[in-house]
Protein backbone atom coordinates (compact mmCIF):
# COMPACT_ATOMS: atom_id res chain seq x y z
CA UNK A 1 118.18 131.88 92.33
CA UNK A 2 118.31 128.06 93.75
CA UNK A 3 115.54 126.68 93.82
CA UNK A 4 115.15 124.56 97.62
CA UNK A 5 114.61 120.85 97.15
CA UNK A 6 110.36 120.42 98.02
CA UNK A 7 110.15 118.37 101.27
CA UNK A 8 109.08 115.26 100.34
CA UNK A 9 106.11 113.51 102.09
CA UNK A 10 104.83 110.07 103.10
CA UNK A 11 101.93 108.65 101.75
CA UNK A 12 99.41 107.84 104.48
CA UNK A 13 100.67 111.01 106.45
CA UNK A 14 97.27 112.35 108.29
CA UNK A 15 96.03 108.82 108.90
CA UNK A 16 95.04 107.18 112.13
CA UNK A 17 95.29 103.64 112.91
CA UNK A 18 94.83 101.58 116.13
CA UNK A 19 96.10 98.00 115.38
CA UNK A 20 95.61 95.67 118.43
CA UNK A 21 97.38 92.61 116.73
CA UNK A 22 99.76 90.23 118.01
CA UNK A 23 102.29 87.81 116.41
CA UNK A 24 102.86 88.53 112.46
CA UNK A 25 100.11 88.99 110.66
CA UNK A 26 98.60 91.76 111.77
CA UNK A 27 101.77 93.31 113.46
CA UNK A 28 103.22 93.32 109.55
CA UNK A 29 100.35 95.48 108.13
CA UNK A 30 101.28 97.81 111.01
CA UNK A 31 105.00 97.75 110.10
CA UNK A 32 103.72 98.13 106.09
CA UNK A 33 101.96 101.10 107.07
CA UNK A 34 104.04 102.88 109.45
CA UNK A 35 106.92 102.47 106.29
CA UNK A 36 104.27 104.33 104.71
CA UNK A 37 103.74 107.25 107.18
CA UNK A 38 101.83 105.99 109.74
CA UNK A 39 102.14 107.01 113.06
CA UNK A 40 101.81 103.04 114.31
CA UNK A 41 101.27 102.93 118.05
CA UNK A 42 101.97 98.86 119.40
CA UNK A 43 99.58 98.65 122.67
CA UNK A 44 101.45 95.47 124.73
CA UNK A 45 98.95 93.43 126.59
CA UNK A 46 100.80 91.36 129.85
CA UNK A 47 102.67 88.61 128.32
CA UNK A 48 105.30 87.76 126.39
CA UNK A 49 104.95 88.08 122.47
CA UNK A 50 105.31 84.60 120.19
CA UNK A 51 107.94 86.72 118.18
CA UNK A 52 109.95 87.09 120.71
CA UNK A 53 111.30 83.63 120.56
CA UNK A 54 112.26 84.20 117.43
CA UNK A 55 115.85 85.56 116.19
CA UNK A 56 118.63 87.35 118.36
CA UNK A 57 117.62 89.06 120.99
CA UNK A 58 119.24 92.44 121.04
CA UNK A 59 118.03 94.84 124.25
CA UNK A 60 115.26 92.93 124.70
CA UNK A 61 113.64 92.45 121.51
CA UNK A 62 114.39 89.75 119.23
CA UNK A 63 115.03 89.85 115.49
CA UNK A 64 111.76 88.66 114.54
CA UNK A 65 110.05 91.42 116.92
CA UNK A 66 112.08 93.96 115.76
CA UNK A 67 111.12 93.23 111.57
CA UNK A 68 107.52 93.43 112.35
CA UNK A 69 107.54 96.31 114.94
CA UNK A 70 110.11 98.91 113.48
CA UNK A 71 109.21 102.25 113.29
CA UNK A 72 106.11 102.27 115.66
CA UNK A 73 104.92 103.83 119.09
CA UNK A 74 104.35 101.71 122.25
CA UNK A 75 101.71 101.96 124.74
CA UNK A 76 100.80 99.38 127.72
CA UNK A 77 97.02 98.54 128.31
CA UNK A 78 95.72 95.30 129.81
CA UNK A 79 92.29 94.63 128.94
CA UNK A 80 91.33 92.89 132.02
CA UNK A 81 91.09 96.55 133.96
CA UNK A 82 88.00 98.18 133.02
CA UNK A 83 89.76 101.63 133.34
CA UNK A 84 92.07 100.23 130.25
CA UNK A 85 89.11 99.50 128.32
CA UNK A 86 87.87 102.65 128.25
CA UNK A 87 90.74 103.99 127.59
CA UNK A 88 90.41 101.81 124.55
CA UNK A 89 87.66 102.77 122.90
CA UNK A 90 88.91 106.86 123.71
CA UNK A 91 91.97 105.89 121.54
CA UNK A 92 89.90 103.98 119.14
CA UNK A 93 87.60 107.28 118.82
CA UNK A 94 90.93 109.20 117.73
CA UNK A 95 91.71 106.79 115.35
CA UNK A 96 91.12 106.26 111.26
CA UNK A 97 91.62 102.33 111.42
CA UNK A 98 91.79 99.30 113.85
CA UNK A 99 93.53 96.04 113.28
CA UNK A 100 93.27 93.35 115.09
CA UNK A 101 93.43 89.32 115.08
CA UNK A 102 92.43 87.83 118.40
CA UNK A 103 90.20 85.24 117.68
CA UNK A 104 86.67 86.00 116.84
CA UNK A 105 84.47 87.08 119.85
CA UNK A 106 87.45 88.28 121.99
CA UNK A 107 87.20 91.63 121.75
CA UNK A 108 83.48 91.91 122.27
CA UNK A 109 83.58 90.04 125.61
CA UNK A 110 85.68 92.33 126.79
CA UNK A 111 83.10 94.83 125.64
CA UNK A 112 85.31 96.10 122.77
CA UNK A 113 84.41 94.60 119.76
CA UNK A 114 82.88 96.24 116.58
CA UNK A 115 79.24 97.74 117.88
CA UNK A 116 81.15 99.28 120.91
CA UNK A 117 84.07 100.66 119.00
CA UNK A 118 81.85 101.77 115.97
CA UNK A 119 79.70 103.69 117.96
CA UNK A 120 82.65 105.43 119.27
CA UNK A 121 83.50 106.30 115.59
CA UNK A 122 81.35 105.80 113.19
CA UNK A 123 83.89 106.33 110.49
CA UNK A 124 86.24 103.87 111.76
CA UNK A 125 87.79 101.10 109.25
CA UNK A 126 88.15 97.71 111.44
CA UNK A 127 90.51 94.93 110.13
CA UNK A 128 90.09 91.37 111.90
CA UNK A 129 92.24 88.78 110.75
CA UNK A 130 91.43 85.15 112.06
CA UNK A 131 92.37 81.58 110.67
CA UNK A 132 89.16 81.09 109.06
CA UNK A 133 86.73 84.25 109.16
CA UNK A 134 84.18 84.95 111.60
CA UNK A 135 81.62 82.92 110.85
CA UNK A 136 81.42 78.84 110.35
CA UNK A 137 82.03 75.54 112.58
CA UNK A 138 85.95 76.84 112.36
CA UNK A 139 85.46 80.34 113.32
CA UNK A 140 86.88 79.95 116.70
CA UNK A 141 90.04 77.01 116.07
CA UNK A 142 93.48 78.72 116.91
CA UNK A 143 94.98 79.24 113.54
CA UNK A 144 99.07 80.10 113.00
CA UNK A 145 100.66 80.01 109.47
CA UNK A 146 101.79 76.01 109.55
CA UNK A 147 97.74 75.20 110.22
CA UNK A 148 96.69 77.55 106.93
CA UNK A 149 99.32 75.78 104.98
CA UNK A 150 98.50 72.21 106.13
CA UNK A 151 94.64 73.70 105.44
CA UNK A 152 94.82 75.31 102.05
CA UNK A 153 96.72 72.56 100.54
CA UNK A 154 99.95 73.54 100.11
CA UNK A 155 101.62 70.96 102.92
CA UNK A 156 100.22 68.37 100.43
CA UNK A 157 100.93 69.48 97.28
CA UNK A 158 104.29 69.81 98.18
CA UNK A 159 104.43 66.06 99.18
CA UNK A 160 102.69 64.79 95.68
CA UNK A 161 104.93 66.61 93.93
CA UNK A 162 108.52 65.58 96.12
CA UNK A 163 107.28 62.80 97.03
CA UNK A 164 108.75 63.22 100.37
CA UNK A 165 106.40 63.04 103.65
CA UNK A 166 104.28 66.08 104.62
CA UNK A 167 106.24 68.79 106.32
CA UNK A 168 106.15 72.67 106.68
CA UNK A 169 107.93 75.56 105.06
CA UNK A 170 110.12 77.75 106.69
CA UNK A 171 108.78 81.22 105.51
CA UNK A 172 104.83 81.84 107.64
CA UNK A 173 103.36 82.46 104.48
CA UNK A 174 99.90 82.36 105.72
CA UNK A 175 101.14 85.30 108.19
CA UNK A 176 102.35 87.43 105.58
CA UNK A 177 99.83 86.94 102.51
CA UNK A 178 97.15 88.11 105.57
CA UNK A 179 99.39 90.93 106.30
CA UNK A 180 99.57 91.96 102.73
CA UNK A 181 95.57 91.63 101.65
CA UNK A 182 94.67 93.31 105.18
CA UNK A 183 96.55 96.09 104.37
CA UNK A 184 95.23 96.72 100.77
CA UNK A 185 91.92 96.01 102.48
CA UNK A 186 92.00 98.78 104.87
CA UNK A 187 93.44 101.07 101.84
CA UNK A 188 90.82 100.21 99.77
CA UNK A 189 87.98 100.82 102.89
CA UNK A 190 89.71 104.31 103.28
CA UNK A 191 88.97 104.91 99.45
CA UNK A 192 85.70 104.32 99.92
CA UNK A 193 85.56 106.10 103.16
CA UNK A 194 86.61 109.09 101.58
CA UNK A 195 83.80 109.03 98.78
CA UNK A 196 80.61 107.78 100.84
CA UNK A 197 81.81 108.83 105.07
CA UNK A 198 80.95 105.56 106.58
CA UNK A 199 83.39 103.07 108.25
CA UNK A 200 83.78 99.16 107.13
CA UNK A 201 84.55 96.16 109.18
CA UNK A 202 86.45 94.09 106.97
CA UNK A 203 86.98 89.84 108.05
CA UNK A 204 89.76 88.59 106.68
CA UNK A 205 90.76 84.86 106.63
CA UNK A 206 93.95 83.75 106.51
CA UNK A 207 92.92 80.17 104.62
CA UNK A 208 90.82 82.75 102.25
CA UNK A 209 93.91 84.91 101.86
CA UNK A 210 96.00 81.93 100.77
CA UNK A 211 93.34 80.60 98.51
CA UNK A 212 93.25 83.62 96.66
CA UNK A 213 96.95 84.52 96.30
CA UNK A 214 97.78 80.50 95.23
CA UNK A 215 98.18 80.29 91.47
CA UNK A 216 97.83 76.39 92.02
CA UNK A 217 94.18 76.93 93.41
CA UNK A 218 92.33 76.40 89.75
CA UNK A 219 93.54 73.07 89.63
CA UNK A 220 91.18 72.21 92.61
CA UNK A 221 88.36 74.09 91.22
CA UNK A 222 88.93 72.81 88.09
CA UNK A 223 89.56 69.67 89.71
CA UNK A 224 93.04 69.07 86.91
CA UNK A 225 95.91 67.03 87.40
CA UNK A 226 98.52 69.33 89.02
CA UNK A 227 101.30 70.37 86.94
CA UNK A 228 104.22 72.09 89.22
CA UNK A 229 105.38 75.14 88.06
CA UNK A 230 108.75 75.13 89.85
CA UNK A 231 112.38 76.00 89.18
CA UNK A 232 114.96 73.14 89.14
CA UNK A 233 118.13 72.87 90.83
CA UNK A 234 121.13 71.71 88.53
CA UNK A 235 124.69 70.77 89.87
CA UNK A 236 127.24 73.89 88.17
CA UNK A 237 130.42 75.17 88.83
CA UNK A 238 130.64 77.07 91.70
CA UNK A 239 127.52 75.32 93.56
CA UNK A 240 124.06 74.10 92.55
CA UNK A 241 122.31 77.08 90.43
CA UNK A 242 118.31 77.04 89.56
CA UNK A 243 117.47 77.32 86.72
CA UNK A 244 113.44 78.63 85.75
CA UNK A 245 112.58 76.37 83.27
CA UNK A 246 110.77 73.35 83.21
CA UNK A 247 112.84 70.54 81.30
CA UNK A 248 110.87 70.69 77.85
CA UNK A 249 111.93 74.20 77.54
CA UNK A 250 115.39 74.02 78.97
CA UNK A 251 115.97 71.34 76.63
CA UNK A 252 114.90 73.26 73.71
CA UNK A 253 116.78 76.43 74.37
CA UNK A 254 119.58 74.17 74.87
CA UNK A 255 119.45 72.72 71.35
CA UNK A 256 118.52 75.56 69.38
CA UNK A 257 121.21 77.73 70.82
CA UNK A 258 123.78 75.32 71.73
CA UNK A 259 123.56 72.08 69.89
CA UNK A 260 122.53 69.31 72.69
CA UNK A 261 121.09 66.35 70.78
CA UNK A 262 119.66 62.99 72.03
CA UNK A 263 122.36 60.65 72.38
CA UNK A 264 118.79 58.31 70.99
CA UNK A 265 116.64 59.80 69.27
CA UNK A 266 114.65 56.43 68.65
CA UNK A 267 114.61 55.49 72.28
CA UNK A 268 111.08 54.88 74.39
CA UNK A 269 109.54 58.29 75.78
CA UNK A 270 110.58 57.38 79.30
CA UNK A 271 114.61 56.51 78.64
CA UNK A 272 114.94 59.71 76.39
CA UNK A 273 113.40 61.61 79.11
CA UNK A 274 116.53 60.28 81.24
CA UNK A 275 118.91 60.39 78.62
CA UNK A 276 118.18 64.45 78.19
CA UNK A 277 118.50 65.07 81.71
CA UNK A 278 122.31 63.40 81.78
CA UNK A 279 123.01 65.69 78.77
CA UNK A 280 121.75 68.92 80.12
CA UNK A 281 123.41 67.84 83.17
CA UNK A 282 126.89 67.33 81.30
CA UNK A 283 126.20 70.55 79.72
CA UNK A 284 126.25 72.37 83.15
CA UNK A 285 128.73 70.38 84.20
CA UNK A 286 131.60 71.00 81.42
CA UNK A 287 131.55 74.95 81.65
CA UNK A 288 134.96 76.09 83.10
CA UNK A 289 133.73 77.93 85.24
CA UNK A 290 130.41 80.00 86.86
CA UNK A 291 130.29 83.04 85.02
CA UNK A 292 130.83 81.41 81.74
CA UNK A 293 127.74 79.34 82.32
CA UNK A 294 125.99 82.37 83.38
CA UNK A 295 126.64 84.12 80.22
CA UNK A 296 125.63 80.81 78.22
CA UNK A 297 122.24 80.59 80.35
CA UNK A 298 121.58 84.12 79.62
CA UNK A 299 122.16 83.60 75.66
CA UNK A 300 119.90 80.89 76.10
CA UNK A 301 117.31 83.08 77.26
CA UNK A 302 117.51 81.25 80.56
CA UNK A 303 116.97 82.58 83.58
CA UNK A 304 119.07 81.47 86.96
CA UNK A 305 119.37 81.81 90.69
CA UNK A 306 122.63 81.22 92.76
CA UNK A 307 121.25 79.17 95.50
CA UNK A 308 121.92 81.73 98.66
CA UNK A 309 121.69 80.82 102.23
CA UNK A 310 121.23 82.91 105.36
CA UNK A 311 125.04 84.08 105.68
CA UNK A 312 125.02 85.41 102.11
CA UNK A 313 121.22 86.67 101.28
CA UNK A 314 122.23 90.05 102.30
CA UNK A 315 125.34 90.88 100.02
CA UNK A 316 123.02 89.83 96.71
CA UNK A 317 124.26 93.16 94.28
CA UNK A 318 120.52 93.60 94.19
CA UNK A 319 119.93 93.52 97.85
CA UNK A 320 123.37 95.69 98.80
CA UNK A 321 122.95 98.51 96.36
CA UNK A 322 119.85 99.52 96.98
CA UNK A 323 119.93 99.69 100.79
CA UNK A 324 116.84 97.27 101.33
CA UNK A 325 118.92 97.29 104.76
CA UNK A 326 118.74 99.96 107.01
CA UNK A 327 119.77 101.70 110.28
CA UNK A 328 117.14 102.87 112.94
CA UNK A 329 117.80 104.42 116.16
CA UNK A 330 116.20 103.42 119.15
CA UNK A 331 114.67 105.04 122.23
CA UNK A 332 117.85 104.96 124.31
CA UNK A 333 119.76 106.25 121.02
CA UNK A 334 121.27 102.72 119.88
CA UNK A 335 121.19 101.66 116.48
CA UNK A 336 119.77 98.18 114.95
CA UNK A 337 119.35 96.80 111.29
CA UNK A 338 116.20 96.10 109.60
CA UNK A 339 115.00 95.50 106.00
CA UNK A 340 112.72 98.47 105.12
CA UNK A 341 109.34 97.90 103.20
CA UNK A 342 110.08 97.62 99.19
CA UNK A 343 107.77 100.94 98.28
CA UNK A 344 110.08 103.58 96.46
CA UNK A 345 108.06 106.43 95.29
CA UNK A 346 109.28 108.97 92.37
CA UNK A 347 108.04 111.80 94.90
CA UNK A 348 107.53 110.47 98.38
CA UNK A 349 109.84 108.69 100.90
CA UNK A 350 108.94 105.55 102.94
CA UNK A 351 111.11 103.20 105.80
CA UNK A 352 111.12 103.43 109.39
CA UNK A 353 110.80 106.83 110.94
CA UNK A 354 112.14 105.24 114.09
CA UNK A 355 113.29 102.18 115.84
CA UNK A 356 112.00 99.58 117.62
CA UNK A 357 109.96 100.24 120.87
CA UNK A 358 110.08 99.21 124.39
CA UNK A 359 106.78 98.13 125.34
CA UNK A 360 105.15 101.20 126.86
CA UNK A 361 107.63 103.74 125.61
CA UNK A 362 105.31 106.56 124.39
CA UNK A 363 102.38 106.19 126.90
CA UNK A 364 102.27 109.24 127.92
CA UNK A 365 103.57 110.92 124.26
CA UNK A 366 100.61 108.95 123.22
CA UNK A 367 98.09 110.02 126.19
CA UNK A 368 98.54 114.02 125.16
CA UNK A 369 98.58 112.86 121.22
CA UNK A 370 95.50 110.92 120.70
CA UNK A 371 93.05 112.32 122.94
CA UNK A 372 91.30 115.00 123.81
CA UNK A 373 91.11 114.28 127.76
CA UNK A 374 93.29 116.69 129.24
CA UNK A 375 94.94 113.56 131.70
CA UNK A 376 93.52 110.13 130.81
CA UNK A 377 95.26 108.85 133.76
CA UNK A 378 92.91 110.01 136.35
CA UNK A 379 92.80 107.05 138.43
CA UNK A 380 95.54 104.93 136.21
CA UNK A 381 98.47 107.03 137.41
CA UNK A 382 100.99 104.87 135.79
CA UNK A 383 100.45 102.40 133.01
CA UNK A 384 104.16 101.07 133.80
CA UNK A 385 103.75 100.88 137.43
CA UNK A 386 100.07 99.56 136.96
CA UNK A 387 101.68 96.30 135.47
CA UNK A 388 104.12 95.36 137.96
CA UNK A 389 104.36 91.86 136.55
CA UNK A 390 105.40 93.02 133.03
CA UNK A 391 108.48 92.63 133.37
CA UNK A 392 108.21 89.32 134.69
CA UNK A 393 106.16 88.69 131.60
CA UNK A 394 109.08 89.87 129.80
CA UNK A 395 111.94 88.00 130.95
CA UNK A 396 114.20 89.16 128.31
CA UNK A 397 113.79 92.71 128.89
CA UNK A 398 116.62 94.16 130.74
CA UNK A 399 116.41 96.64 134.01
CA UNK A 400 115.21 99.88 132.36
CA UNK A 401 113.23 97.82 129.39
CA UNK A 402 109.92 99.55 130.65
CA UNK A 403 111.27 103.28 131.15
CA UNK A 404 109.06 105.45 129.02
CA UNK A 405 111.12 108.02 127.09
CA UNK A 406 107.97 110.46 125.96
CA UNK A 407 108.28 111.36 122.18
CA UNK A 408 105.48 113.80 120.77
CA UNK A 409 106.00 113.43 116.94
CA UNK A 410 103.27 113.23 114.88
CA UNK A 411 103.70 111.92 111.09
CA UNK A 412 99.45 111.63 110.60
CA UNK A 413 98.96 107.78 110.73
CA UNK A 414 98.57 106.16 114.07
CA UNK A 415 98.44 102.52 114.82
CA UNK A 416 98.37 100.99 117.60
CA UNK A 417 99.85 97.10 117.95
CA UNK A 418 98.40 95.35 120.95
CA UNK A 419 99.96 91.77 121.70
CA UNK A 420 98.84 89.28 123.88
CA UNK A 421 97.29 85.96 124.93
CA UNK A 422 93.88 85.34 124.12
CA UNK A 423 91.92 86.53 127.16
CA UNK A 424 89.11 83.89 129.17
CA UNK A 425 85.77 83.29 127.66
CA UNK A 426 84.46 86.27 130.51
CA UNK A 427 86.81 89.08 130.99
């Protein structure tokens, strides 16, 4: 007899999670989650999202919008309305865990911070992500990634060690290392959840979250000369190719395995130092051809890097063959592209269950799933038509962007995203 193939699950199937983020950080440990089964619900406050500016706009959401938002629900609430407010905390009373990352105090003037939404569910696991915690003269500064980088250090170090002028990345590293900890945060709060029955409010700061993922941080406690632990770039055939090695250990492999001597060997410290990087330099240089110093680098015990831009990231072997791109269908039954999460389980599937959501596409889907009112509405007849400035708000939505198209699935996990400007210091 053959035996049928078990249905494979997700692993946070049967969780719960209202996220009212905006932006990346918390938007990303929505998208990590949903990937992982969540049933991720993105609440859109009036206004346009930062990420929207951000990458090719395609139906109205851009690239950047899309990465961070695939795979979620949409509802529309605007916090200003009283009636929305309560419908807040009724969501947040069907819900497992909250995320959030308005600046601290927000919420609560609106009369939705922790106290109200705990005593709506005492169980409840809150995540708030701000620049620098909750608590301290910097509590309240606006924080994006370039401000944690100039903050934590790394703006500078960069500049000792280039000596080039301060400047920025291009990668919101802050964004996503708060992302990442805020999401094994909530996991670990749902442990313990599940052991003693009481909820957690976890504060999470994005300089703290930096702090402890940089492996350059003991140098300032230790307060040590920095030594950079970097890759170099060396001219090759083919293109420039990195190499990770610093230049005491390239040069070594390079002599044991291939011969390179110093062309001085009684020279000063500082012109040998020279004189070994023109060699090794040579030495990249005379190889016929890539692959042949590819399979030298490798005998060397050397590992490389081709130096990839934008236009050619995607068709790495390693990216390509293991379809870390994938297809999602919208709403209106298009198709877009987005990288899935990197979590491949032995026995359990994870990616998008879905595509990317018009803002307010499941209200009412989400209305019938996550409460147990039998028409929430009463009064609010409309969260679309209630907002007749959205689209305004929206300017790159197209006629038809707000349409809800009312889908009832239920994988377990819900989380909702809700975007949006900080609101006044009174609601």
């Amino acid at each position: 007899m053959t035996q049928r193939p078990r249905p494979q699950t997700r692993p946070l199937d049967g969780l719960r999670v209202l996220d009212l983020s905006r932006a990346v950080s918390g938007p990303l440990a929505g998208r990590i989650l949903a990937d992982l089964g969540a049933d991720v619900v993105r609440a859109e406050l009036p206004g346009t999202d930062v990420t929207q500016a951000f990458g090719k706009v395609t139906r109205g959401r851009s690239g950047l919008y899309s990465h961070v938002n695939a795979g979620k629900r949409s509802i529309l609430l605007d916090l200003h309305r009283p009636g929305d407010v309560a419908r807040l905390l009724d969501l947040a009373a069907a819900c497992d865990v909250l995320v959030e990352n308005f600046r601290p105090g927000v919420l609560d003037r609106f009369g939705a911070g922790w106290p109200a939404l705990s005593a709506v569910n005492p169980t409840l696991v809150m995540l708030s992500i701000s620049g620098f915690g909750r608590e301290g003269e910097d509590a309240e500064r606006a924080a994006y990634a370039p401000v944690i980088h100039a903050e934590a250090g790394l703006i500078g170090r960069q500049a000792d060690i280039t000596g080039d002028p301060p400047a920025d990345i291009a990668f919101a590293l802050a964004d996503a290392l708060a992302g990442l900890h805020g999401t094994i945060a909530i996991l670990a709060a749902l442990r313990l959840r599940d052991r003693a029955g009481t909820g957690q409010h976890i504060d999470l700061s994005m300089l703290e979250a930096m702090l402890a993922t940089d492996d350059y941080t003991h140098y300032s406690i230790d307060e040590h000369p920095v030594r950079p632990a970097r890759g170099e770039v060396w001219p090759a055939p083919g293109g420039p190719i990195l190499i990770s090695a610093d230049r005491r250990y390239l040069w070594r492999q390079l002599k044991t395995c291939f011969g390179v001597a110093d062309p001085d060997p009684d020279a000063p410290l500082e012109e040998k130092l020279h004189a070994r990087a023109r060699v090794m330099a040579d030495w990249f240089a005379a190889h016929p051809d890539r692959d042949a110093l590819k399979r030298d680098l490798e005998t060397a015990r050397l590992a490389w890097a081709d130096i990839r831009h934008a236009a050619d990231v995607l068709a790495a072997p390693s990216v390509a063959g293991r379809d870390t791109i994938v297809e999602v269908t919208d709403g209106d039954g298009e198709k877009r592209s987005v990288v899935r999460m990197p979590y491949r389980f032995s026995d359990a599937v994870s990616g998008p269950v879905r595509g990317v959501p018009e803002p307010g596409e499941h209200t009412d889907a989400i209305l019938r799933d996550w409460t147990a009112h039998p028409d929430l509405r009463t009064g609010h007849p409309d969260l679309r038509t209630a907002h007749p400035d959205l689209r305004t708000a929206h300017p790159d939505y197209p006629p038809g962007a707000m349409r809800g198209k009312p889908d009832s699935s239920h994988t377990g996990i819900t989380i909702i995203v809700i975007t949006g400007a900080d609101p006044p210091r009174t609601p």
